[in-house]
PDB file of N, CA and C in Angstrom:
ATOM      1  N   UNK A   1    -284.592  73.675-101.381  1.00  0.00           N
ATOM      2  CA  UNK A   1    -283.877  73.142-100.251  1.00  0.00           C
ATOM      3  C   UNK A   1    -282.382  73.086-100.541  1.00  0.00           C
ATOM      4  N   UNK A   2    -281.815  72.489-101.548  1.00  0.00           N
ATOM      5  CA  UNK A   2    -280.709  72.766-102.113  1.00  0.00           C
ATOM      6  C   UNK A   2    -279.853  73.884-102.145  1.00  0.00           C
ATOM      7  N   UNK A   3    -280.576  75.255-102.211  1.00  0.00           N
ATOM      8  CA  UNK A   3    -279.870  76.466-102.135  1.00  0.00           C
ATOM      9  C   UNK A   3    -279.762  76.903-100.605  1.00  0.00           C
ATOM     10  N   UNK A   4    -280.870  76.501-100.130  1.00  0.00           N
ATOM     11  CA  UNK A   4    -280.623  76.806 -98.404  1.00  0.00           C
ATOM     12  C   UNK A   4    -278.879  76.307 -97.842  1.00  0.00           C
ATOM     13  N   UNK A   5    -279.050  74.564 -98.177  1.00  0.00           N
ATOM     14  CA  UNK A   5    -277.414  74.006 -97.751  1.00  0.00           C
ATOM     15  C   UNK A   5    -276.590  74.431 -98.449  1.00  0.00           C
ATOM     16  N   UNK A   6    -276.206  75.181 -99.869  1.00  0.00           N
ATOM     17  CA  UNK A   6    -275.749  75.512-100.617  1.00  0.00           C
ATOM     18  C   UNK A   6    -275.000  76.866 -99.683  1.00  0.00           C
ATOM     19  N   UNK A   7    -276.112  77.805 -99.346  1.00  0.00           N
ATOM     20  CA  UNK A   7    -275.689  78.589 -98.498  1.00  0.00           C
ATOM     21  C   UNK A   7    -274.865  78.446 -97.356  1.00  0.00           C
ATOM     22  N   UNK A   8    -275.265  77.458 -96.741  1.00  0.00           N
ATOM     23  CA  UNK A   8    -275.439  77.254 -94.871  1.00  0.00           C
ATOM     24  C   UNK A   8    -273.902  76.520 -94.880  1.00  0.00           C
ATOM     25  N   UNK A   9    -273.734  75.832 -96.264  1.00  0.00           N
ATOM     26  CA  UNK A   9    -272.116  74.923 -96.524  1.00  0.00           C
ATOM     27  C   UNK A   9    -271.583  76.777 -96.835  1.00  0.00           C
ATOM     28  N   UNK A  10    -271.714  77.327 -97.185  1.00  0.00           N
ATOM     29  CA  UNK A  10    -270.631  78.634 -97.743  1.00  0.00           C
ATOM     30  C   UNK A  10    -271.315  79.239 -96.491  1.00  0.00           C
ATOM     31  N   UNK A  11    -271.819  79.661 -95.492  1.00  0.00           N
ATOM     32  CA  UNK A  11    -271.532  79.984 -94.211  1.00  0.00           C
ATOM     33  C   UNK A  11    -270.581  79.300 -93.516  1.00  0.00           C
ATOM     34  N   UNK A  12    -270.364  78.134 -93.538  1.00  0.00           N
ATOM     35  CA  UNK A  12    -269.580  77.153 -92.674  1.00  0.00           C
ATOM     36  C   UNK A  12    -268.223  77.824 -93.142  1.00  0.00           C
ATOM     37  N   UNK A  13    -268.023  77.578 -94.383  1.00  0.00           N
ATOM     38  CA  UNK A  13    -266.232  77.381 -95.324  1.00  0.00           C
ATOM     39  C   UNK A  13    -265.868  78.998 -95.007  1.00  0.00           C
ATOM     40  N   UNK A  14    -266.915  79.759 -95.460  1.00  0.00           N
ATOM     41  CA  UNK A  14    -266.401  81.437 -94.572  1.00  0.00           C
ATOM     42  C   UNK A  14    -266.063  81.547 -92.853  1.00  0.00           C
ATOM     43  N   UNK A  15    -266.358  80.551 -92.561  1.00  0.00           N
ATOM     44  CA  UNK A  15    -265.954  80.801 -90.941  1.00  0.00           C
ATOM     45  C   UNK A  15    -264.855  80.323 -90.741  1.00  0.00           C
ATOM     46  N   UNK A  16    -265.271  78.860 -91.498  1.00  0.00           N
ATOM     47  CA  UNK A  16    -263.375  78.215 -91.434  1.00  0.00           C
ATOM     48  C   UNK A  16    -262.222  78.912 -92.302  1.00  0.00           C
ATOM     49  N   UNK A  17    -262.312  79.824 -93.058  1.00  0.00           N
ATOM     50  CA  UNK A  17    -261.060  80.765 -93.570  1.00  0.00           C
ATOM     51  C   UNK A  17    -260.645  81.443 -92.620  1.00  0.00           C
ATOM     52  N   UNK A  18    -262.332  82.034 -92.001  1.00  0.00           N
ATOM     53  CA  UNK A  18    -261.932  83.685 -91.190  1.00  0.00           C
ATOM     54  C   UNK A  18    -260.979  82.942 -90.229  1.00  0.00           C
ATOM     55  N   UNK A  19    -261.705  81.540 -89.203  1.00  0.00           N
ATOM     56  CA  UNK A  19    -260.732  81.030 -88.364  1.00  0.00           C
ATOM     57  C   UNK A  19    -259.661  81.282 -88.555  1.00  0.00           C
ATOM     58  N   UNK A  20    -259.267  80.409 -89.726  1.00  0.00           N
ATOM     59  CA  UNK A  20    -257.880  80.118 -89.972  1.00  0.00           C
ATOM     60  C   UNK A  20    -256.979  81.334 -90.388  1.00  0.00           C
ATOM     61  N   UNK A  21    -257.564  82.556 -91.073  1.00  0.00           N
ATOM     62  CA  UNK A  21    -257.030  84.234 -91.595  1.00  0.00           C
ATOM     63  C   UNK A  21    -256.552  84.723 -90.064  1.00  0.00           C
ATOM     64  N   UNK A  22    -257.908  84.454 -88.895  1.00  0.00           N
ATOM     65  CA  UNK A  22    -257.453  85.001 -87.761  1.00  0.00           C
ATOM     66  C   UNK A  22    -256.468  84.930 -87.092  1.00  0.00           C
ATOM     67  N   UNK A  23    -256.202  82.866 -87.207  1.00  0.00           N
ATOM     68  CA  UNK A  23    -254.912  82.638 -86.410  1.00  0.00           C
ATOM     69  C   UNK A  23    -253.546  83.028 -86.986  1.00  0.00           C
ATOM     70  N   UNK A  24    -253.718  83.132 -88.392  1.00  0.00           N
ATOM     71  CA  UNK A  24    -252.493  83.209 -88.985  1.00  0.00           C
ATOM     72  C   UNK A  24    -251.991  84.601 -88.884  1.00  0.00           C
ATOM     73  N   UNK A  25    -252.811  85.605 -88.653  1.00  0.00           N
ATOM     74  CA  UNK A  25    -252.193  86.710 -88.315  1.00  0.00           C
ATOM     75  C   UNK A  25    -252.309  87.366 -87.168  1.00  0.00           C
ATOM     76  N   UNK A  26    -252.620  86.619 -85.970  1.00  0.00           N
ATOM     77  CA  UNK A  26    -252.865  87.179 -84.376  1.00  0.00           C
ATOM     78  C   UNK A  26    -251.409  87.132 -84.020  1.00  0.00           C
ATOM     79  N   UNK A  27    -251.502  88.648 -83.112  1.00  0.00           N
ATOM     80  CA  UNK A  27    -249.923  89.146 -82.857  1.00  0.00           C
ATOM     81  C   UNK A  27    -249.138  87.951 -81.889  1.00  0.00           C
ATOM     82  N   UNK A  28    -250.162  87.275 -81.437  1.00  0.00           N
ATOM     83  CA  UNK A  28    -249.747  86.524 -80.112  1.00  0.00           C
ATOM     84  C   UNK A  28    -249.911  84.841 -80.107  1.00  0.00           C
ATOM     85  N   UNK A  29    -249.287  83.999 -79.599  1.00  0.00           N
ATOM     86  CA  UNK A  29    -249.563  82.708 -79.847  1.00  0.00           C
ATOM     87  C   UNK A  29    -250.707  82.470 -78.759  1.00  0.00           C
ATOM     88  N   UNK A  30    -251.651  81.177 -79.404  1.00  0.00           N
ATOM     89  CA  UNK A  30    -252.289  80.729 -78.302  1.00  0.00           C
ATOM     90  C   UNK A  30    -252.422  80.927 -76.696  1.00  0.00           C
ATOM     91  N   UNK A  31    -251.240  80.683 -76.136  1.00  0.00           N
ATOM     92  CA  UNK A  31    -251.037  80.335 -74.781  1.00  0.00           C
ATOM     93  C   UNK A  31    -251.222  82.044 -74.397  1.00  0.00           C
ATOM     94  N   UNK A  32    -250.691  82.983 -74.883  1.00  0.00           N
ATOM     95  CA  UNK A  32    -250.935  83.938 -74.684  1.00  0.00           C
ATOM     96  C   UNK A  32    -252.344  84.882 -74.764  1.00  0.00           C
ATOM     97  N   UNK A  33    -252.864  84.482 -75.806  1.00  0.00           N
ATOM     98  CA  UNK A  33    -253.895  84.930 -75.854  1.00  0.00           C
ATOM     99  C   UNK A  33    -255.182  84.305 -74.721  1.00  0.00           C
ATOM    100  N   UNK A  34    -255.026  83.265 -74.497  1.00  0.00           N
ATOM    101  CA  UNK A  34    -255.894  82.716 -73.668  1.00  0.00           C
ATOM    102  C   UNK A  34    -256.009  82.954 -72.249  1.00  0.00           C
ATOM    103  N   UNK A  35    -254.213  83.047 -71.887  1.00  0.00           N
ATOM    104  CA  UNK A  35    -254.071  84.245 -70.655  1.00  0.00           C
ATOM    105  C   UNK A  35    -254.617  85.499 -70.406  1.00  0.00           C
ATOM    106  N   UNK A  36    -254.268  86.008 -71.828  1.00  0.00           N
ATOM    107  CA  UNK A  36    -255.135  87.279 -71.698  1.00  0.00           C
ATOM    108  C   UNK A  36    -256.798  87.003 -71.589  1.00  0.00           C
ATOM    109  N   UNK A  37    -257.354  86.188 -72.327  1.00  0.00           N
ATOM    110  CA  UNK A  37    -258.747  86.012 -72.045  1.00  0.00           C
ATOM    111  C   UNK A  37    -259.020  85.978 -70.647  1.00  0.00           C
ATOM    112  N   UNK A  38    -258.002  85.165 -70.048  1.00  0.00           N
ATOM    113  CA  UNK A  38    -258.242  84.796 -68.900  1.00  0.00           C
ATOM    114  C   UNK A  38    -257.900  86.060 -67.486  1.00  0.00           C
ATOM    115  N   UNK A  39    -257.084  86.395 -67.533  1.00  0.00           N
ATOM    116  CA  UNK A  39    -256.737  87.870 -67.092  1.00  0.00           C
ATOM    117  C   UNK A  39    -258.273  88.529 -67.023  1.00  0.00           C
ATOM    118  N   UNK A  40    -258.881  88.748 -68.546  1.00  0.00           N
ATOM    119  CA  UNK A  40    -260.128  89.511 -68.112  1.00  0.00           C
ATOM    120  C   UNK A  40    -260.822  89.258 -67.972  1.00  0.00           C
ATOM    121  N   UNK A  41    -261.134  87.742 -67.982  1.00  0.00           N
ATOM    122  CA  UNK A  41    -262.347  87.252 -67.150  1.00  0.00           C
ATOM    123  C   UNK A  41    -262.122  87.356 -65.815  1.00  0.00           C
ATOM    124  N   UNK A  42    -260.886  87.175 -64.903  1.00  0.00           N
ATOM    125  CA  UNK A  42    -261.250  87.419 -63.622  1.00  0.00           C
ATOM    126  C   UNK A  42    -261.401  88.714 -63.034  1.00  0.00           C
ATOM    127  N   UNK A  43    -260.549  90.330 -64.222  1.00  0.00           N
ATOM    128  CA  UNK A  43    -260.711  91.463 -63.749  1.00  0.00           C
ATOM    129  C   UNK A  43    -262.428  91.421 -63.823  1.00  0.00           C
ATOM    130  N   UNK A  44    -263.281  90.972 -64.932  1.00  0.00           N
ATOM    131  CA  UNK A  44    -264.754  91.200 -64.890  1.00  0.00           C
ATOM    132  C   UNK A  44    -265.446  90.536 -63.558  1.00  0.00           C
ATOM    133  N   UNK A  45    -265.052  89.153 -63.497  1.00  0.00           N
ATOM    134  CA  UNK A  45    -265.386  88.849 -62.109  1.00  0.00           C
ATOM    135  C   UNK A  45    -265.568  89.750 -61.292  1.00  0.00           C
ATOM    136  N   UNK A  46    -264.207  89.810 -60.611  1.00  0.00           N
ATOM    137  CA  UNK A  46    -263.572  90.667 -59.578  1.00  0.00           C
ATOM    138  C   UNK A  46    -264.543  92.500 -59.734  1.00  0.00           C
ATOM    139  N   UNK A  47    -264.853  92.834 -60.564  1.00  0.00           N
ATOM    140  CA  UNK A  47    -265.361  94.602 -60.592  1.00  0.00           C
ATOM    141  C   UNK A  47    -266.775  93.958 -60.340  1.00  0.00           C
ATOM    142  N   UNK A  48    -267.664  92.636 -61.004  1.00  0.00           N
ATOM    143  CA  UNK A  48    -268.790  92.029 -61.039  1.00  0.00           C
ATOM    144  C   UNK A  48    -268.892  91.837 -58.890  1.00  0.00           C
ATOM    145  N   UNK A  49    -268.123  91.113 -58.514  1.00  0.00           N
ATOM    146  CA  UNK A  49    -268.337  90.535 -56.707  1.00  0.00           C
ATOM    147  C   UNK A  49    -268.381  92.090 -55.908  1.00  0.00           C
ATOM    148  N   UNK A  50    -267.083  93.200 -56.915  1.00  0.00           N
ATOM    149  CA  UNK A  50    -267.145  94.451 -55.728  1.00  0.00           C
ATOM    150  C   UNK A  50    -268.510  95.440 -56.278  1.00  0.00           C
ATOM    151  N   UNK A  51    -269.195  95.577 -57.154  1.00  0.00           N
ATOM    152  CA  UNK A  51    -270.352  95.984 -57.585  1.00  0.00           C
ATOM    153  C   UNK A  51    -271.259  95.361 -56.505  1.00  0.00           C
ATOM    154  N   UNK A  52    -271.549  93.857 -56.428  1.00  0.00           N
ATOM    155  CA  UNK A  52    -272.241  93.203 -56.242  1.00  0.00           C
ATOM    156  C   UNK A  52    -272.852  93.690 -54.252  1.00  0.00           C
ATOM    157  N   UNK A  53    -270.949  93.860 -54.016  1.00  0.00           N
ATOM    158  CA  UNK A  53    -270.840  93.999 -52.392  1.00  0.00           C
ATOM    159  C   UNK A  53    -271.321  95.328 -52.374  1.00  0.00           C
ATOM    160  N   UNK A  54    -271.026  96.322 -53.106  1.00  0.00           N
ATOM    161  CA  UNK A  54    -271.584  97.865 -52.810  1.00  0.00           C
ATOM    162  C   UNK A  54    -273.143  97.609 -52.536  1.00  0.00           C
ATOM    163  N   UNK A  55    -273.517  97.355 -53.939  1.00  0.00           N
ATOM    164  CA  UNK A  55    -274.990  97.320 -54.052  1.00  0.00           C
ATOM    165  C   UNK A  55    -275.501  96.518 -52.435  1.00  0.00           C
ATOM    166  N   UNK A  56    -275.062  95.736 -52.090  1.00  0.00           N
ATOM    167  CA  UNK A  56    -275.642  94.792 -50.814  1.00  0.00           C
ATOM    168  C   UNK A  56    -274.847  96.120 -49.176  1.00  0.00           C
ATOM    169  N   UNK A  57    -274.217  96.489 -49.300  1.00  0.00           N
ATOM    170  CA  UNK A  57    -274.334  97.724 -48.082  1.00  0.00           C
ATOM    171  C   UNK A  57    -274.886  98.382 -48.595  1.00  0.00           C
ATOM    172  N   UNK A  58    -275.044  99.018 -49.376  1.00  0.00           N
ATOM    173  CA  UNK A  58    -276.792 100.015 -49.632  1.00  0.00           C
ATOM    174  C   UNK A  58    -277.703  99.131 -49.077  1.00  0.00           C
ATOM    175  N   UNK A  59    -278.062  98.644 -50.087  1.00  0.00           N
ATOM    176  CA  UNK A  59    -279.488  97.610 -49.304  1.00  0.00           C
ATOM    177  C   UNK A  59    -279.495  97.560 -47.922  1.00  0.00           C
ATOM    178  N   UNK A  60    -278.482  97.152 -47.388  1.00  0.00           N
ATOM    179  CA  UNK A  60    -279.069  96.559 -46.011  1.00  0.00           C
ATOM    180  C   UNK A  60    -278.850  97.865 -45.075  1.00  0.00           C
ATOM    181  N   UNK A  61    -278.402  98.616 -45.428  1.00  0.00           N
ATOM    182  CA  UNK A  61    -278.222 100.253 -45.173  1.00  0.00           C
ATOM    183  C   UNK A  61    -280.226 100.891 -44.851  1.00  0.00           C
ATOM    184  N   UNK A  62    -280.186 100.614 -46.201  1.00  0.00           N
ATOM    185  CA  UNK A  62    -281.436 101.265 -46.676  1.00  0.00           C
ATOM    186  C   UNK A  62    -282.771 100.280 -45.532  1.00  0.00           C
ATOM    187  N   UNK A  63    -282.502  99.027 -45.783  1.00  0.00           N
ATOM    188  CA  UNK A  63    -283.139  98.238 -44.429  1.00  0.00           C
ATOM    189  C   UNK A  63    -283.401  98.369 -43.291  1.00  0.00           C
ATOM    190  N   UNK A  64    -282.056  98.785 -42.595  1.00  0.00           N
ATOM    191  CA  UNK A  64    -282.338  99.158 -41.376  1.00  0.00           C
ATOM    192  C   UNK A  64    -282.892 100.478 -41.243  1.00  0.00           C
ATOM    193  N   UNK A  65    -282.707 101.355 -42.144  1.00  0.00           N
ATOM    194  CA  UNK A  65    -283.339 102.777 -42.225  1.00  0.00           C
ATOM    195  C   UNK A  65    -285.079 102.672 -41.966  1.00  0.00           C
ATOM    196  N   UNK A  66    -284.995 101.771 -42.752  1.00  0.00           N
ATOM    197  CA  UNK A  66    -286.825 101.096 -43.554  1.00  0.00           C
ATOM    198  C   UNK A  66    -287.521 100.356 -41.256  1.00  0.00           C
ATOM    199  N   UNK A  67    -286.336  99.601 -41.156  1.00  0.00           N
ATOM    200  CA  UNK A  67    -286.434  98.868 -40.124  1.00  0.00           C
ATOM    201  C   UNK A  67    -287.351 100.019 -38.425  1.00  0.00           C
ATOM    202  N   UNK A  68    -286.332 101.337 -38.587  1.00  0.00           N
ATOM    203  CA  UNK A  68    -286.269 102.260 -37.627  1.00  0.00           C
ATOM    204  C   UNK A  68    -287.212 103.152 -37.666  1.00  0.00           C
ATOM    205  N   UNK A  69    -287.837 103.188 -39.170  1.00  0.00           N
ATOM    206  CA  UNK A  69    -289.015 104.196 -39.381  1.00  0.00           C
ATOM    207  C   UNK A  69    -288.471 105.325 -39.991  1.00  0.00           C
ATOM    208  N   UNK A  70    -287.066 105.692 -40.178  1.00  0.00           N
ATOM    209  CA  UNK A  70    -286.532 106.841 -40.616  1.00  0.00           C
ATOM    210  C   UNK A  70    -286.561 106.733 -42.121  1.00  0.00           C
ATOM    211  N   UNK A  71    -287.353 106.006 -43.495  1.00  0.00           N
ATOM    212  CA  UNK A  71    -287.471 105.955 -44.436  1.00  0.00           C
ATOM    213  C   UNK A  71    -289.035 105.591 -44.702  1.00  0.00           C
ATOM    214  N   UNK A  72    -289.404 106.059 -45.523  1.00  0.00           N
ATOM    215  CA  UNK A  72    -291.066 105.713 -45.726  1.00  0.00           C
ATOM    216  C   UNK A  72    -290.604 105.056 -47.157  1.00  0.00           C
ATOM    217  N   UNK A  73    -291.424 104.130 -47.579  1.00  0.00           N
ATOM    218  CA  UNK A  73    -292.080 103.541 -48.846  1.00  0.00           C
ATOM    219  C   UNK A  73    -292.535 104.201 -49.559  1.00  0.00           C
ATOM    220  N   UNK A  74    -292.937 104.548 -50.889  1.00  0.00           N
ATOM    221  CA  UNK A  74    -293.471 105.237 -51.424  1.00  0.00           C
ATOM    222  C   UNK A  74    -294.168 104.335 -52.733  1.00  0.00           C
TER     223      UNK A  74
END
């Protein structure tokens, strides 16, 4: 049991270097970087809602097709 926490403590202390290796050499300060996070979370949004809208005029495309008899089931 001892060597398990032995480990799981030197998993922890390797994350807190990498943390700290990461910040100390990221090209950009905080505020910036988080903008940028943030920037591409709403471009993913935003391509995620217009995907979302294509896919839904097909469908309801394909519906009324289904609706009129001019599409069979298969």
């Amino acid at each position: 049991m001892q060597k398990f926490f032995n480990f799981l403590a030197g998993i922890v202390m390797g994350a807190v270097v990498g943390v700290i290796a990461g910040i100390m050499v990221a090209p950009a300060s905080g505020d910036e970087i988080r903008d940028q996070f943030q920037n591409r979370a709403d471009d993913m949004v935003a391509d995620l809602k217009g995907a979302v809208a294509e896919e839904r005029k097909r469908l309801e495309a394909e519906l009324e097709l289904l609706k009129r008899g001019e599409l069979k089931v298969s």
